[in-house]
N, C-alpha and C. Protein backbone atom coordinates (compact mmCIF):
# COMPACT_ATOMS: atom_id res chain seq x y z
N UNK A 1 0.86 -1.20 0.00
CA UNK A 1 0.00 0.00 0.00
C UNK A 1 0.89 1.24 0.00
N UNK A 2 0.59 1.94 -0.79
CA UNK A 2 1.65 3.46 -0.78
C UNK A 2 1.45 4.52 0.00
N UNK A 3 2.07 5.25 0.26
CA UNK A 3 2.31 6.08 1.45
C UNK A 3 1.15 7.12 1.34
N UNK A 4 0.55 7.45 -0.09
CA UNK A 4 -0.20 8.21 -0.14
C UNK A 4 -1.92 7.63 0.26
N UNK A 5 -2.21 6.40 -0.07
CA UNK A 5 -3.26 5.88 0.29
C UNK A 5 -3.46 5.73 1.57
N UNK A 6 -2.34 5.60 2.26
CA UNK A 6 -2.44 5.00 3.76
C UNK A 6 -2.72 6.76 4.44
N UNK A 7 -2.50 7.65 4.24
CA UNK A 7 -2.26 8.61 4.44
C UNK A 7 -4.01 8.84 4.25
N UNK A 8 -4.57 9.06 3.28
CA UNK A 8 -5.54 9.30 2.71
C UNK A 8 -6.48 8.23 3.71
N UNK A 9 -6.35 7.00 3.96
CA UNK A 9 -7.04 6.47 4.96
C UNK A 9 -7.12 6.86 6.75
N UNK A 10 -6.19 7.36 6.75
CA UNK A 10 -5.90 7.56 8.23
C UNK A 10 -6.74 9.46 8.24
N UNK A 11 -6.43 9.78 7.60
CA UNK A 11 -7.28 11.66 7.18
C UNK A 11 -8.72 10.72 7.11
N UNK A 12 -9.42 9.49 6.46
CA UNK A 12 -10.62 9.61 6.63
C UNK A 12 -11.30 8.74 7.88
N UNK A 13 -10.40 8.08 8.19
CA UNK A 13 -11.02 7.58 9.70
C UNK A 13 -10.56 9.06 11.02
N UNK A 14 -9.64 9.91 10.99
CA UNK A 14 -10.06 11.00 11.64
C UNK A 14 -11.31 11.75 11.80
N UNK A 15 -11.67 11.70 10.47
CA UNK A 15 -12.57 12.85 9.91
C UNK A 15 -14.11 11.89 10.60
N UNK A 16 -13.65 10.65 10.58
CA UNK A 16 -15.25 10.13 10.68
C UNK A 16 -15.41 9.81 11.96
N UNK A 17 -14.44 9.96 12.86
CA UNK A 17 -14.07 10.28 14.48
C UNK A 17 -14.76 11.34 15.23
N UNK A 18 -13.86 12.21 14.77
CA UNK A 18 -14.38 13.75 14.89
C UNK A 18 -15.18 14.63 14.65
N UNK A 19 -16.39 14.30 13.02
CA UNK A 19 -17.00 14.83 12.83
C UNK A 19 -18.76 14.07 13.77
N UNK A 20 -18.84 13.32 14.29
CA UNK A 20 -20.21 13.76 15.36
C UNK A 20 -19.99 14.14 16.84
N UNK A 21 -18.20 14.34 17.29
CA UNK A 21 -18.17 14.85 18.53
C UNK A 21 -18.38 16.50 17.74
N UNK A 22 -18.18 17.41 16.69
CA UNK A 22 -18.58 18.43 16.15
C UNK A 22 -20.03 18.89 16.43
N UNK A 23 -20.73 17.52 15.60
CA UNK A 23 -21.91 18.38 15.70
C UNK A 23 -22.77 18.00 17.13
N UNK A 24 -22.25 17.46 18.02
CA UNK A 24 -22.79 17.43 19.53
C UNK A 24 -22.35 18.36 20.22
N UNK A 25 -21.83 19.35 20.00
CA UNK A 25 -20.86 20.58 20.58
C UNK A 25 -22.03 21.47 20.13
N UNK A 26 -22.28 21.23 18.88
CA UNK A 26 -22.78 22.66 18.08
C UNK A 26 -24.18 22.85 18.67
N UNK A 27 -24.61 21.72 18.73
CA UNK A 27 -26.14 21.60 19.01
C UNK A 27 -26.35 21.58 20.53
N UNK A 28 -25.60 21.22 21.62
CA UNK A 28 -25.82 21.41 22.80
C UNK A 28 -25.18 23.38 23.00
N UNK A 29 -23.95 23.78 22.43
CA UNK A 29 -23.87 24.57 23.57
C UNK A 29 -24.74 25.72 23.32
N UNK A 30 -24.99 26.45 22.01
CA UNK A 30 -26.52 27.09 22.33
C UNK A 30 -27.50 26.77 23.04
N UNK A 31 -28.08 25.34 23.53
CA UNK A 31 -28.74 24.92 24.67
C UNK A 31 -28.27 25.66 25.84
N UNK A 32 -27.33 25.37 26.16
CA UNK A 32 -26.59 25.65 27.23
C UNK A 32 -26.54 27.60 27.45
N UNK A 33 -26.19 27.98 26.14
CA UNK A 33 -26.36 28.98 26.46
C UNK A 33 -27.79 30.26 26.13
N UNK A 34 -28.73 29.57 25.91
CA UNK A 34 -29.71 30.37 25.44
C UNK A 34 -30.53 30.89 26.73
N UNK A 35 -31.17 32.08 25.93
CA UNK A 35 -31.66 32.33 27.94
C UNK A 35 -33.51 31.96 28.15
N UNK A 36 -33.23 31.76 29.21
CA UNK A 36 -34.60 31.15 29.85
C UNK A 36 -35.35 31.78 29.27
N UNK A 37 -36.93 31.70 28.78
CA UNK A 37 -37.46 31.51 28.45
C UNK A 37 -39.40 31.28 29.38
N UNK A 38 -38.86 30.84 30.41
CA UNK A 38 -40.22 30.21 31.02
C UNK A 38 -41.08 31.93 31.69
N UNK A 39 -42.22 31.46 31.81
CA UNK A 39 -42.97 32.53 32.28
C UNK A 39 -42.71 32.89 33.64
N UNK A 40 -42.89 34.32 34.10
CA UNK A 40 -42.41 34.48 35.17
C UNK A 40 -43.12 35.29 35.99
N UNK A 41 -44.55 34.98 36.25
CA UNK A 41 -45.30 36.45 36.48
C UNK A 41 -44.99 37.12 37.68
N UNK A 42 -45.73 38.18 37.88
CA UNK A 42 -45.39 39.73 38.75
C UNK A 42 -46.19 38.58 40.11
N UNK A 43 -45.61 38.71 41.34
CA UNK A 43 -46.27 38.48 42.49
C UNK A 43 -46.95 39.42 42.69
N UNK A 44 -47.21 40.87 43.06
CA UNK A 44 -47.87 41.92 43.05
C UNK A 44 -49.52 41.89 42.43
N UNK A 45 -50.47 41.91 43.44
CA UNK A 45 -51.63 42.25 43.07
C UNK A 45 -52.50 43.25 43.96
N UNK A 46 -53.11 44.23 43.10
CA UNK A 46 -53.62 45.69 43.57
C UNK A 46 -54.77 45.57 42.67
N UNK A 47 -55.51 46.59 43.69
CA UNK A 47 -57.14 46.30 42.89
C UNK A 47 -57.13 47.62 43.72
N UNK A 48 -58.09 48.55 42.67
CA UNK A 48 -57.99 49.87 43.15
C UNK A 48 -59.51 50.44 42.40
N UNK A 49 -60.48 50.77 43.13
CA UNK A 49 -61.89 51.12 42.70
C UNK A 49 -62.84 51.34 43.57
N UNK A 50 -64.21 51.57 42.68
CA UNK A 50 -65.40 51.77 43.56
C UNK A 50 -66.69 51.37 43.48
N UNK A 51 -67.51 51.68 44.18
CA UNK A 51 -68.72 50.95 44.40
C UNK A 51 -70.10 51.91 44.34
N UNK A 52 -71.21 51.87 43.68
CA UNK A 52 -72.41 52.15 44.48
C UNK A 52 -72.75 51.42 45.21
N UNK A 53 -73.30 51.71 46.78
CA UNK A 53 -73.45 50.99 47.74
C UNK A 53 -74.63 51.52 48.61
N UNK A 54 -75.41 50.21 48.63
CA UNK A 54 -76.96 50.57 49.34
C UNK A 54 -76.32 49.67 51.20
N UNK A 55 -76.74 50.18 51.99
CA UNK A 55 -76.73 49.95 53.80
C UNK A 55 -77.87 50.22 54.66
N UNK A 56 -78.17 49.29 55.85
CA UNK A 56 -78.57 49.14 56.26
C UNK A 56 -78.14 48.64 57.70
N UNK A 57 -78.81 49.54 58.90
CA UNK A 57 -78.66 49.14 60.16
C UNK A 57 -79.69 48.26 60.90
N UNK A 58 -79.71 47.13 61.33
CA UNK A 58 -80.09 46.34 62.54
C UNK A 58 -79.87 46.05 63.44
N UNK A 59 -80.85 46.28 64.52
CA UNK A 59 -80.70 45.51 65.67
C UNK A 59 -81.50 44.62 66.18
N UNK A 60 -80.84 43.83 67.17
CA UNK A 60 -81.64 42.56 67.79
C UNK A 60 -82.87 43.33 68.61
N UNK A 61 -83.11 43.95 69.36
CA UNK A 61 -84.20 44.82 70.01
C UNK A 61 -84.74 45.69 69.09
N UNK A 62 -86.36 46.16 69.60
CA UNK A 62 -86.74 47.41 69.02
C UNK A 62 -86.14 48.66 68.73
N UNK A 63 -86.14 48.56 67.47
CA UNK A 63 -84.71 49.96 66.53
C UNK A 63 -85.61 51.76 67.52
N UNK A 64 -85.00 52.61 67.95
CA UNK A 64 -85.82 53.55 67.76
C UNK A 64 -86.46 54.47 66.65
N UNK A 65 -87.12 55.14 66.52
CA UNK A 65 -87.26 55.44 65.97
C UNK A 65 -86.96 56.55 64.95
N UNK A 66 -85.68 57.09 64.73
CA UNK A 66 -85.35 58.38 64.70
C UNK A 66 -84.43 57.95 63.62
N UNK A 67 -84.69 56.82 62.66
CA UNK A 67 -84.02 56.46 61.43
C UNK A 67 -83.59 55.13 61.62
N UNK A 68 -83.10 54.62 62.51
CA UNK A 68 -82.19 53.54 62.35
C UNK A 68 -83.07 52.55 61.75
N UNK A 69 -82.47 51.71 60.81
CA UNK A 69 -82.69 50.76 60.08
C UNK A 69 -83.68 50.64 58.56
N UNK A 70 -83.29 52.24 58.32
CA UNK A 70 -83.68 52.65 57.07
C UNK A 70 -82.77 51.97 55.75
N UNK A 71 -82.70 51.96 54.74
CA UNK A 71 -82.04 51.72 53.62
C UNK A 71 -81.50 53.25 53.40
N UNK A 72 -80.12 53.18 52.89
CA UNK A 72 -79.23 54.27 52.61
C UNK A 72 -78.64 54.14 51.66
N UNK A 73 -78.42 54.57 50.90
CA UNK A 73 -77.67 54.72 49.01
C UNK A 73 -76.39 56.02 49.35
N UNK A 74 -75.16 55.18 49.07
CA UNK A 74 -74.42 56.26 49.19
C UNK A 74 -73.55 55.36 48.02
N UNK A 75 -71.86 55.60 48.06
CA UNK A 75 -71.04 55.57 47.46
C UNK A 75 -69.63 54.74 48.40
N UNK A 76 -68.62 53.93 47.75
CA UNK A 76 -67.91 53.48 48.78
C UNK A 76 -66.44 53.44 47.31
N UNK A 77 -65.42 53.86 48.21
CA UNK A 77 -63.84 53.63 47.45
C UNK A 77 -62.84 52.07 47.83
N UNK A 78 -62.53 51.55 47.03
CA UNK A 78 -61.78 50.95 48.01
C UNK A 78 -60.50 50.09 47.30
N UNK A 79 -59.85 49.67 47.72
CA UNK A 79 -58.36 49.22 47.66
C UNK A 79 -57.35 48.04 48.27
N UNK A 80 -57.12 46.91 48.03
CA UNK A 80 -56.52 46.02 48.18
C UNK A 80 -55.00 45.72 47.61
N UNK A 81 -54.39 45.50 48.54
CA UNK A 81 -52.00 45.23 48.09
C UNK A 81 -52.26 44.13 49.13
N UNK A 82 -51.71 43.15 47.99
CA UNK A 82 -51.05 41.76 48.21
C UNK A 82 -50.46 40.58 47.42
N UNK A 83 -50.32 39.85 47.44
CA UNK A 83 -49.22 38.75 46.59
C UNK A 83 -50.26 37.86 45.63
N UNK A 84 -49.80 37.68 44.66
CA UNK A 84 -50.60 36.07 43.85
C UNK A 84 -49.70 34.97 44.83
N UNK A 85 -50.45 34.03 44.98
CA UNK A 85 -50.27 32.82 46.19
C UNK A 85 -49.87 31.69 44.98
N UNK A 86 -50.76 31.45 43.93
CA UNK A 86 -50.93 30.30 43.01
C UNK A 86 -51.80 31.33 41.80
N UNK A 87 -52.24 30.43 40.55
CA UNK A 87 -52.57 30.78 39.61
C UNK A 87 -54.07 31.12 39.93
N UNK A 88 -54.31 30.42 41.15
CA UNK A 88 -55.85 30.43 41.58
C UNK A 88 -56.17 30.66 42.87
N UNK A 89 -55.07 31.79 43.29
CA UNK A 89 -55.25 32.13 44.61
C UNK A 89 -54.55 33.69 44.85
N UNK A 90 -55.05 34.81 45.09
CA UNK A 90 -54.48 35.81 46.39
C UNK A 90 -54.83 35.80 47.36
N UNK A 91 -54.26 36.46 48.03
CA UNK A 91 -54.08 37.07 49.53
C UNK A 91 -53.64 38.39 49.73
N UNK A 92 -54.44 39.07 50.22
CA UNK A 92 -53.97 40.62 50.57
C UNK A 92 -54.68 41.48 51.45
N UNK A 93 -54.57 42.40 52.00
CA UNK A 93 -55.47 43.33 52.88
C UNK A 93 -56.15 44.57 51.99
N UNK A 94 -57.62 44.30 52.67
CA UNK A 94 -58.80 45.41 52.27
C UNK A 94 -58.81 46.51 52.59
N UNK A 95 -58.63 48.07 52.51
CA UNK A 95 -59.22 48.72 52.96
C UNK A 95 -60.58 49.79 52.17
N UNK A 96 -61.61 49.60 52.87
CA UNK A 96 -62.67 50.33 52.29
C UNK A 96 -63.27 51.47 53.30
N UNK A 97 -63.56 52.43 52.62
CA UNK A 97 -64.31 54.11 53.21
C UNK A 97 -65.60 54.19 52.15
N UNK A 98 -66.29 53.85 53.64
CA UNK A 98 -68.31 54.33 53.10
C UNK A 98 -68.09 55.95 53.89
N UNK A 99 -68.86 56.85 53.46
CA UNK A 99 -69.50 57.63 53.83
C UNK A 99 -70.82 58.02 53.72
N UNK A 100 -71.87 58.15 55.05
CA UNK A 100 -73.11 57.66 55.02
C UNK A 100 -73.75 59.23 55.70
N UNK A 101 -74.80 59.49 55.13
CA UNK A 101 -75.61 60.36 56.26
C UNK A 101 -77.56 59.65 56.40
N UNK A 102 -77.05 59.68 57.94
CA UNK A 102 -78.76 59.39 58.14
C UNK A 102 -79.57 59.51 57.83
N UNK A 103 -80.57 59.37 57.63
CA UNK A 103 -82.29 60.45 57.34
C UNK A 103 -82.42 61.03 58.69
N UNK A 104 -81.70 61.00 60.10
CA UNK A 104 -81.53 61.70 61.05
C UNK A 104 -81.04 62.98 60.99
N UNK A 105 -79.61 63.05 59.80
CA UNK A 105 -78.93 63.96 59.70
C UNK A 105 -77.21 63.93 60.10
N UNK A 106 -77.48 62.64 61.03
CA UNK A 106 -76.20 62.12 61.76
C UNK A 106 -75.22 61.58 60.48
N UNK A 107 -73.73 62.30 60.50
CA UNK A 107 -72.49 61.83 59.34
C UNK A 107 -72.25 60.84 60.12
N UNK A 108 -72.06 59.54 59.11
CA UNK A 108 -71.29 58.42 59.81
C UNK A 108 -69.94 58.44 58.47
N UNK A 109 -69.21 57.36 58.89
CA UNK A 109 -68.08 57.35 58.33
C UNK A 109 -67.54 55.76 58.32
N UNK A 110 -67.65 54.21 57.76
CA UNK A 110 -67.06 53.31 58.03
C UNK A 110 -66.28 53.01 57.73
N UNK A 111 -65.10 52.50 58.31
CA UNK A 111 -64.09 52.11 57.18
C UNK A 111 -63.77 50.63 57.52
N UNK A 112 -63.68 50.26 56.56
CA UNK A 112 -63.23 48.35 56.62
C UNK A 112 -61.56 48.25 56.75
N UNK A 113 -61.20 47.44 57.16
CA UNK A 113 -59.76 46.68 57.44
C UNK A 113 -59.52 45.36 57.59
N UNK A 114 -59.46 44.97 56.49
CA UNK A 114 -59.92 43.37 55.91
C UNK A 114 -58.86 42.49 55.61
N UNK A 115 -58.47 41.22 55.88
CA UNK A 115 -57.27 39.83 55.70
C UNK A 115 -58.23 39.60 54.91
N UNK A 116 -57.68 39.57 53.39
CA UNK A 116 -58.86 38.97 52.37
C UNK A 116 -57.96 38.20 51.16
N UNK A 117 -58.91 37.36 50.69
CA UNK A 117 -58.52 36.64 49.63
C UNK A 117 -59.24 36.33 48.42
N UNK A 118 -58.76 36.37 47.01
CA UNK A 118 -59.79 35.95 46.25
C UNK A 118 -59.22 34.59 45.52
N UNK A 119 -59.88 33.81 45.34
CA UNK A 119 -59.70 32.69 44.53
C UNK A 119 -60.72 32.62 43.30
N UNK A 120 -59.83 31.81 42.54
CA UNK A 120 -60.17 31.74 40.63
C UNK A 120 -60.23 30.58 40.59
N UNK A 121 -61.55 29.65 40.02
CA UNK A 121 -62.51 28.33 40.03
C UNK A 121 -61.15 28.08 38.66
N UNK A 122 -61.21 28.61 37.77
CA UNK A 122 -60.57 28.58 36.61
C UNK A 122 -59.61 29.32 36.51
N UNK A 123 -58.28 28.73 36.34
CA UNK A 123 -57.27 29.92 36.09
C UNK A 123 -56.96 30.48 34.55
N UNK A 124 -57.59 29.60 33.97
CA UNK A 124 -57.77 30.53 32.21
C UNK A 124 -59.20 31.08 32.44
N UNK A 125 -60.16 31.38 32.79
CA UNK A 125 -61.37 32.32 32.89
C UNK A 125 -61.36 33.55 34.34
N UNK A 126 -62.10 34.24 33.73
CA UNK A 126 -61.92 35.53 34.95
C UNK A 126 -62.89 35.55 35.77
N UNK A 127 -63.72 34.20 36.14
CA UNK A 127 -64.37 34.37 37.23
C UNK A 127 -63.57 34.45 38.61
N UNK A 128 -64.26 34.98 39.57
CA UNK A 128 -63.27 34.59 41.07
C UNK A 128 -64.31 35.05 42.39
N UNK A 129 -64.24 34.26 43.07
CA UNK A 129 -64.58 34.53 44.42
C UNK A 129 -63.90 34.96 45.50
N UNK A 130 -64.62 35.64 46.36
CA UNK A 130 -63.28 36.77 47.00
C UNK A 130 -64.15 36.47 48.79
N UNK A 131 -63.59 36.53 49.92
CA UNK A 131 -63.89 36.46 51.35
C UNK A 131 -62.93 37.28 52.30
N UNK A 132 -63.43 37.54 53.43
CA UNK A 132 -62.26 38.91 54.23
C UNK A 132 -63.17 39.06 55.31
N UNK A 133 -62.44 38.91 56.56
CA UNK A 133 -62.66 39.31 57.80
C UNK A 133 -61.34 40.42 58.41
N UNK A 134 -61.84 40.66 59.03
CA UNK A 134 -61.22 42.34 60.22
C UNK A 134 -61.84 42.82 60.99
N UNK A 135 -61.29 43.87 61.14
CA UNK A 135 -62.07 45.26 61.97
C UNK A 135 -63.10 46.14 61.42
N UNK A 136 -64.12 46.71 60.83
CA UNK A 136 -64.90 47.91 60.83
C UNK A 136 -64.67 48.73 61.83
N UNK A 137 -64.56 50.23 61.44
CA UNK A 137 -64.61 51.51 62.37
C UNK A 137 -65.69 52.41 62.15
N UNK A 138 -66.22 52.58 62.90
CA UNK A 138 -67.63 53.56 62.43
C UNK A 138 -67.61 55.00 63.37
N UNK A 139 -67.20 55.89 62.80
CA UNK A 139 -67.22 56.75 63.50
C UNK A 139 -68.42 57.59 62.88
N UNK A 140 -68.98 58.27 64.40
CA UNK A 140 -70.45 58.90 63.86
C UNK A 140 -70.06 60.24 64.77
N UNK A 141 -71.10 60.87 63.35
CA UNK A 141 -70.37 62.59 64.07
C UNK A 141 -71.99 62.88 64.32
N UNK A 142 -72.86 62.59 65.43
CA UNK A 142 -73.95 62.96 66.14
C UNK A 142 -74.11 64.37 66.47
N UNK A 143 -75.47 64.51 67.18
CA UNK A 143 -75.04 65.87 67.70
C UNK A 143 -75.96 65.59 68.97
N UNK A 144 -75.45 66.40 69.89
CA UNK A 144 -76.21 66.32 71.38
C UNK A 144 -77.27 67.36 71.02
N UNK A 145 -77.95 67.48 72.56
CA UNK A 145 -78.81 68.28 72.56
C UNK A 145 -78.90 69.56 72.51
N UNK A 146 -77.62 69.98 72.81
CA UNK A 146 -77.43 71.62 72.42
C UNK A 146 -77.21 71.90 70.94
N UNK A 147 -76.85 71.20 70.17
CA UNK A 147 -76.39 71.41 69.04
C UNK A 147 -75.04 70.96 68.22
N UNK A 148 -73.98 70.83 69.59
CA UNK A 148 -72.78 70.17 69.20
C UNK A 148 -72.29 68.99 68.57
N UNK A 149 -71.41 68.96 67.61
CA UNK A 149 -71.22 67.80 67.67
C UNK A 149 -70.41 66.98 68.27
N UNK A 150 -70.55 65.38 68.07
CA UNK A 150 -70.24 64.38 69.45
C UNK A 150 -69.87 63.73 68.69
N UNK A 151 -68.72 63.64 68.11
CA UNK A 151 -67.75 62.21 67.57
C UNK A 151 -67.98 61.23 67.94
N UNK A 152 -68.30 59.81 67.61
CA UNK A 152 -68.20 58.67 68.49
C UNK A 152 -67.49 57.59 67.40
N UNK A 153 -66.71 57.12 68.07
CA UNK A 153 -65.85 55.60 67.02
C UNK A 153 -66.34 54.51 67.42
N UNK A 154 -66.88 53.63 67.31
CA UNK A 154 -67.23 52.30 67.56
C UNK A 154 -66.16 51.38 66.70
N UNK A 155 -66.15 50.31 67.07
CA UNK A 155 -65.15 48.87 66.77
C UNK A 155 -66.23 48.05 66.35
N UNK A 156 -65.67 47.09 65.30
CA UNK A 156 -67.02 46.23 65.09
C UNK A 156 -66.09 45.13 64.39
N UNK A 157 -66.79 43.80 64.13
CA UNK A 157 -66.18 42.68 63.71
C UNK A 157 -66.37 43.14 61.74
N UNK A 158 -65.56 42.56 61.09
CA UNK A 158 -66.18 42.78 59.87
C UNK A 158 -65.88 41.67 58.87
N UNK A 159 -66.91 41.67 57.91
CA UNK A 159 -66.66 40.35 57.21
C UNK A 159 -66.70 40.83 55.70
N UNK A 160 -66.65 40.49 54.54
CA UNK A 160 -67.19 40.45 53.52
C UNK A 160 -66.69 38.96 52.87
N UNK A 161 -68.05 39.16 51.38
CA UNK A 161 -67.94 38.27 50.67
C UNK A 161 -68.49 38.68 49.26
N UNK A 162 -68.00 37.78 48.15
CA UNK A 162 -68.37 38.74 47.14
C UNK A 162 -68.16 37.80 45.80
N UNK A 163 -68.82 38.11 44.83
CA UNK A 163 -68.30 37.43 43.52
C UNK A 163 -67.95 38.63 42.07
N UNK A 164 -67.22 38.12 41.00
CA UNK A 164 -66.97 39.17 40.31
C UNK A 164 -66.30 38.54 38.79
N UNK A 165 -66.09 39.43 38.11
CA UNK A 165 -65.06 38.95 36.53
C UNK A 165 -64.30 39.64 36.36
N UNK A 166 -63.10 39.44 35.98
CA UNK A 166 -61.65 40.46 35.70
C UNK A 166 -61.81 40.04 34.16
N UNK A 167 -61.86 40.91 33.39
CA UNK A 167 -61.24 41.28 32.20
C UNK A 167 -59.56 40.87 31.88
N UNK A 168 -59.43 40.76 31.09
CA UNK A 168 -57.81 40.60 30.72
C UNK A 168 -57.15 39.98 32.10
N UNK A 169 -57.41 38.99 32.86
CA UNK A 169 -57.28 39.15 33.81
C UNK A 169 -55.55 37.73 33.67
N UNK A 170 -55.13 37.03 32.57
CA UNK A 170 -53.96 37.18 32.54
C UNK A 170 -52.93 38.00 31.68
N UNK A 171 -53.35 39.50 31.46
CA UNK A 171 -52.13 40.52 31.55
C UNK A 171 -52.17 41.17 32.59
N UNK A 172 -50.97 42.10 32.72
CA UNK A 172 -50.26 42.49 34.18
C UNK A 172 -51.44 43.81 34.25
N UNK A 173 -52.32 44.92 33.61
CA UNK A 173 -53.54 45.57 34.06
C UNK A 173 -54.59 45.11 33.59
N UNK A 174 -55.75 44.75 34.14
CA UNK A 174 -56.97 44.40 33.78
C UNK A 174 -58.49 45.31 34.47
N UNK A 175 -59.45 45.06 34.14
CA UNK A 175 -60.30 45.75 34.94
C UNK A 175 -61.37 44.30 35.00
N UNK A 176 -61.71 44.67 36.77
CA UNK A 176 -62.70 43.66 37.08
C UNK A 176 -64.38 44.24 37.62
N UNK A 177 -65.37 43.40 37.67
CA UNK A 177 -66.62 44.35 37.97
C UNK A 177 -66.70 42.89 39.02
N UNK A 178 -67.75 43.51 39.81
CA UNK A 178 -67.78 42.90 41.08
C UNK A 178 -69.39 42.88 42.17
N UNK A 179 -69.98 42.37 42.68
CA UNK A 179 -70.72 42.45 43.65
C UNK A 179 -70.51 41.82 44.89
N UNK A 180 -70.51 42.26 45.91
CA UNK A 180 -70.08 42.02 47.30
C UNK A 180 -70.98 42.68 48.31
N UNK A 181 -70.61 41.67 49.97
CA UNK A 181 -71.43 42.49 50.73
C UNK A 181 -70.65 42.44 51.80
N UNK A 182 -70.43 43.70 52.63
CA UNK A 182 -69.69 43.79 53.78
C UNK A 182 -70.55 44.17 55.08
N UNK A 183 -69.97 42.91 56.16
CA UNK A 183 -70.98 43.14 57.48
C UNK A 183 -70.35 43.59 58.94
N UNK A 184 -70.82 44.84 59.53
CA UNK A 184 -70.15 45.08 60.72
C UNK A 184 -70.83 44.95 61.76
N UNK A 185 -70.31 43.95 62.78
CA UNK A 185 -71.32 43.57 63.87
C UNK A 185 -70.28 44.50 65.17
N UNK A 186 -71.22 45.68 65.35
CA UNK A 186 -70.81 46.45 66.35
C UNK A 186 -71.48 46.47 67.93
N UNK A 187 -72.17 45.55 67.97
CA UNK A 187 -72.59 45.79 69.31
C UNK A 187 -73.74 47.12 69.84
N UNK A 188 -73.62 47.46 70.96
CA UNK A 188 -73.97 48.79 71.23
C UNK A 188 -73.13 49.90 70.43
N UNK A 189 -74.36 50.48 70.15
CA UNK A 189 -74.14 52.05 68.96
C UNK A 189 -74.93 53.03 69.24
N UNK A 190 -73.95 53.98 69.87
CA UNK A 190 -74.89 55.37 70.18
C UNK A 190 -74.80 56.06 68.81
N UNK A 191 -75.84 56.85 68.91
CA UNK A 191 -76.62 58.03 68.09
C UNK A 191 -77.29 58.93 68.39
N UNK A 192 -77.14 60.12 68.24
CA UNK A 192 -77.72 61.28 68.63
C UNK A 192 -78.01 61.30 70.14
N UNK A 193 -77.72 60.75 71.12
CA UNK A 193 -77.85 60.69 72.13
C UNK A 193 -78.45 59.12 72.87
N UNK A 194 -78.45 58.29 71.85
CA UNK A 194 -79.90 57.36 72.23
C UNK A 194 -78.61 56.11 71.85
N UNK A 195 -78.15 55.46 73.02
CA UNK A 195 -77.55 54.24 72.32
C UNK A 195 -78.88 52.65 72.07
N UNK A 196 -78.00 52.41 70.44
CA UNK A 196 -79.39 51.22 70.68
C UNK A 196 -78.27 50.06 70.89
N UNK A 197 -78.95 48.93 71.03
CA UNK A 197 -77.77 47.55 71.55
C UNK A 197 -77.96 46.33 70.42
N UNK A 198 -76.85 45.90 70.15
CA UNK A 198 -76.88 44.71 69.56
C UNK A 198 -77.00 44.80 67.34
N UNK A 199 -76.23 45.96 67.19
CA UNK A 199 -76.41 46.75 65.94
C UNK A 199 -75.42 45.92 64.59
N UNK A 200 -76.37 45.40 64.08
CA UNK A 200 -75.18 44.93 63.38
C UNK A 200 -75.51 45.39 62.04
N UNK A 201 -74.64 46.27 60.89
CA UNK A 201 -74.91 46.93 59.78
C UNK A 201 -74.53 46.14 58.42
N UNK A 202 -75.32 46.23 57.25
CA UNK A 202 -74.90 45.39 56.15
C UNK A 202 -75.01 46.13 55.21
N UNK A 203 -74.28 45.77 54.28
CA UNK A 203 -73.51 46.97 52.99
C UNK A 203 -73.44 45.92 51.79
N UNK A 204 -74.14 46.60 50.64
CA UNK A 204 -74.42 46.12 49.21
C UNK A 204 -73.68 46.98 48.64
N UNK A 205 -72.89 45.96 47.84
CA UNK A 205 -71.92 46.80 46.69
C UNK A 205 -72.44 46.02 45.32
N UNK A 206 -72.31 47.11 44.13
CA UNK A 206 -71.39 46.75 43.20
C UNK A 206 -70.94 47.95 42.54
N UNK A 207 -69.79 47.12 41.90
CA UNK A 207 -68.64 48.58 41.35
C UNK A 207 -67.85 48.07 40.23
N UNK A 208 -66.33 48.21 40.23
CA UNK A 208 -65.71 48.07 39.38
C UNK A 208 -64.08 48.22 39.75
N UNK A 209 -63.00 47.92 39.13
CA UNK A 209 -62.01 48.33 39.89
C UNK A 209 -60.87 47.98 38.73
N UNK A 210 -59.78 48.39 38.87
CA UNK A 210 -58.57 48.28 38.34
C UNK A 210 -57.45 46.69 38.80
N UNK A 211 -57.35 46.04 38.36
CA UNK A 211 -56.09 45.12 38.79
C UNK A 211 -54.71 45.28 38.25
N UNK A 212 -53.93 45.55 39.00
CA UNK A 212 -52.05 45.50 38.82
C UNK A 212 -51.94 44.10 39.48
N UNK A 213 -51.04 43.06 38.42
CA UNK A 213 -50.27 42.33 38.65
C UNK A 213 -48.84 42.63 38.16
């Protein structure tokens, strides 16, 4: 065999060596180096809006008579910051401001302070159900018998619950509409001079609101 054939054999068993450790190089290290890719959404969720809102006061005893437990139509703002938990779960705190006036004349003022959560039946559809307990504050600006007025804050347990639809609700702003009802069981509640006992108030919403994820 001549020097040139043998030569020519040994160049093609190299070549047939070397050429698939080549293309296993070529094809992994762009793997290796390409960049991630996977979805990564915003933990951040904010809901920022408002409500027309009809209320109502009860009590366990005879209401007096000087308004309490009339139906009231006013307006309510309100606002929730907290985390996405899962695709079908938040968690975050409520705060909501009713402002109410009696058919007495008496300004009340409630504000909610709510551990709330909403969960999504479906995480590709924008239905969701939402629940929240806290504090209610009701401060009522009464007036005594001379004419003055008499601040009073009451503490009350508070609950809500509610159902609703978010729009666009997987991009990072969406808008959702909503109906809910929030309940403050305050106990004894003075007014205008006259405390009644055992008052517990309930609040009809619906509204609309903004979502940031």
């Amino acid at each position: 065999m001549s020097a040139r054939v043998t030569t020519t054999l040994l160049l093609a068993l190299a070549w047939a060596w070397a050429a698939p450790m080549a293309a296993d190089a070529q094809t992994t290290a762009p793997a290796a180096q390409a960049p991630a890719t996977a979805d990564d959404p915003s933990k951040l969720w904010i809901v920022a809006g408002g409500t027309a809102m009809t209320l109502r006061g009860d009590c366990q005893e005879d209401c007096p008579a000087h308004g309490t437990g009339s139906y009231l139509h006013t307006y309510s703002v309100q606002g929730i910051g907290g985390v996405r938990v899962n695709p079908h779960m938040d968690a975050g705190v409520e705060v909501s401001w009713v402002p109410v006036t009696t058919k007495a004349g008496d300004e009340t003022r409630a504000t909610f302070l709510l551990a709330t959560s909403q969960f999504k039946p479906w995480a590709a559809r924008g239905l969701f159900l939402n629940a929240g307990m806290g504090m209610a504050f009701i401060r009522n600006f009464g007036f005594t018998d001379n004419g003055a007025v008499d601040p009073i804050t009451s503490k009350a347990l508070g609950l809500t619950y509610g159902i609703g639809w978010t729009f666009n609700h997987t991009g990072r702003v969406g808008f959702q509409v909503f109906g809910a009802q929030h309940m403050a069981a305050m106990g004894d509640f003075q007014s205008a001079g006259v405390v009644i006992e055992n008052v517990v108030a309930n609040f009809w919403s619906i509204g609309g609101a903004i979502v940031i994820r």
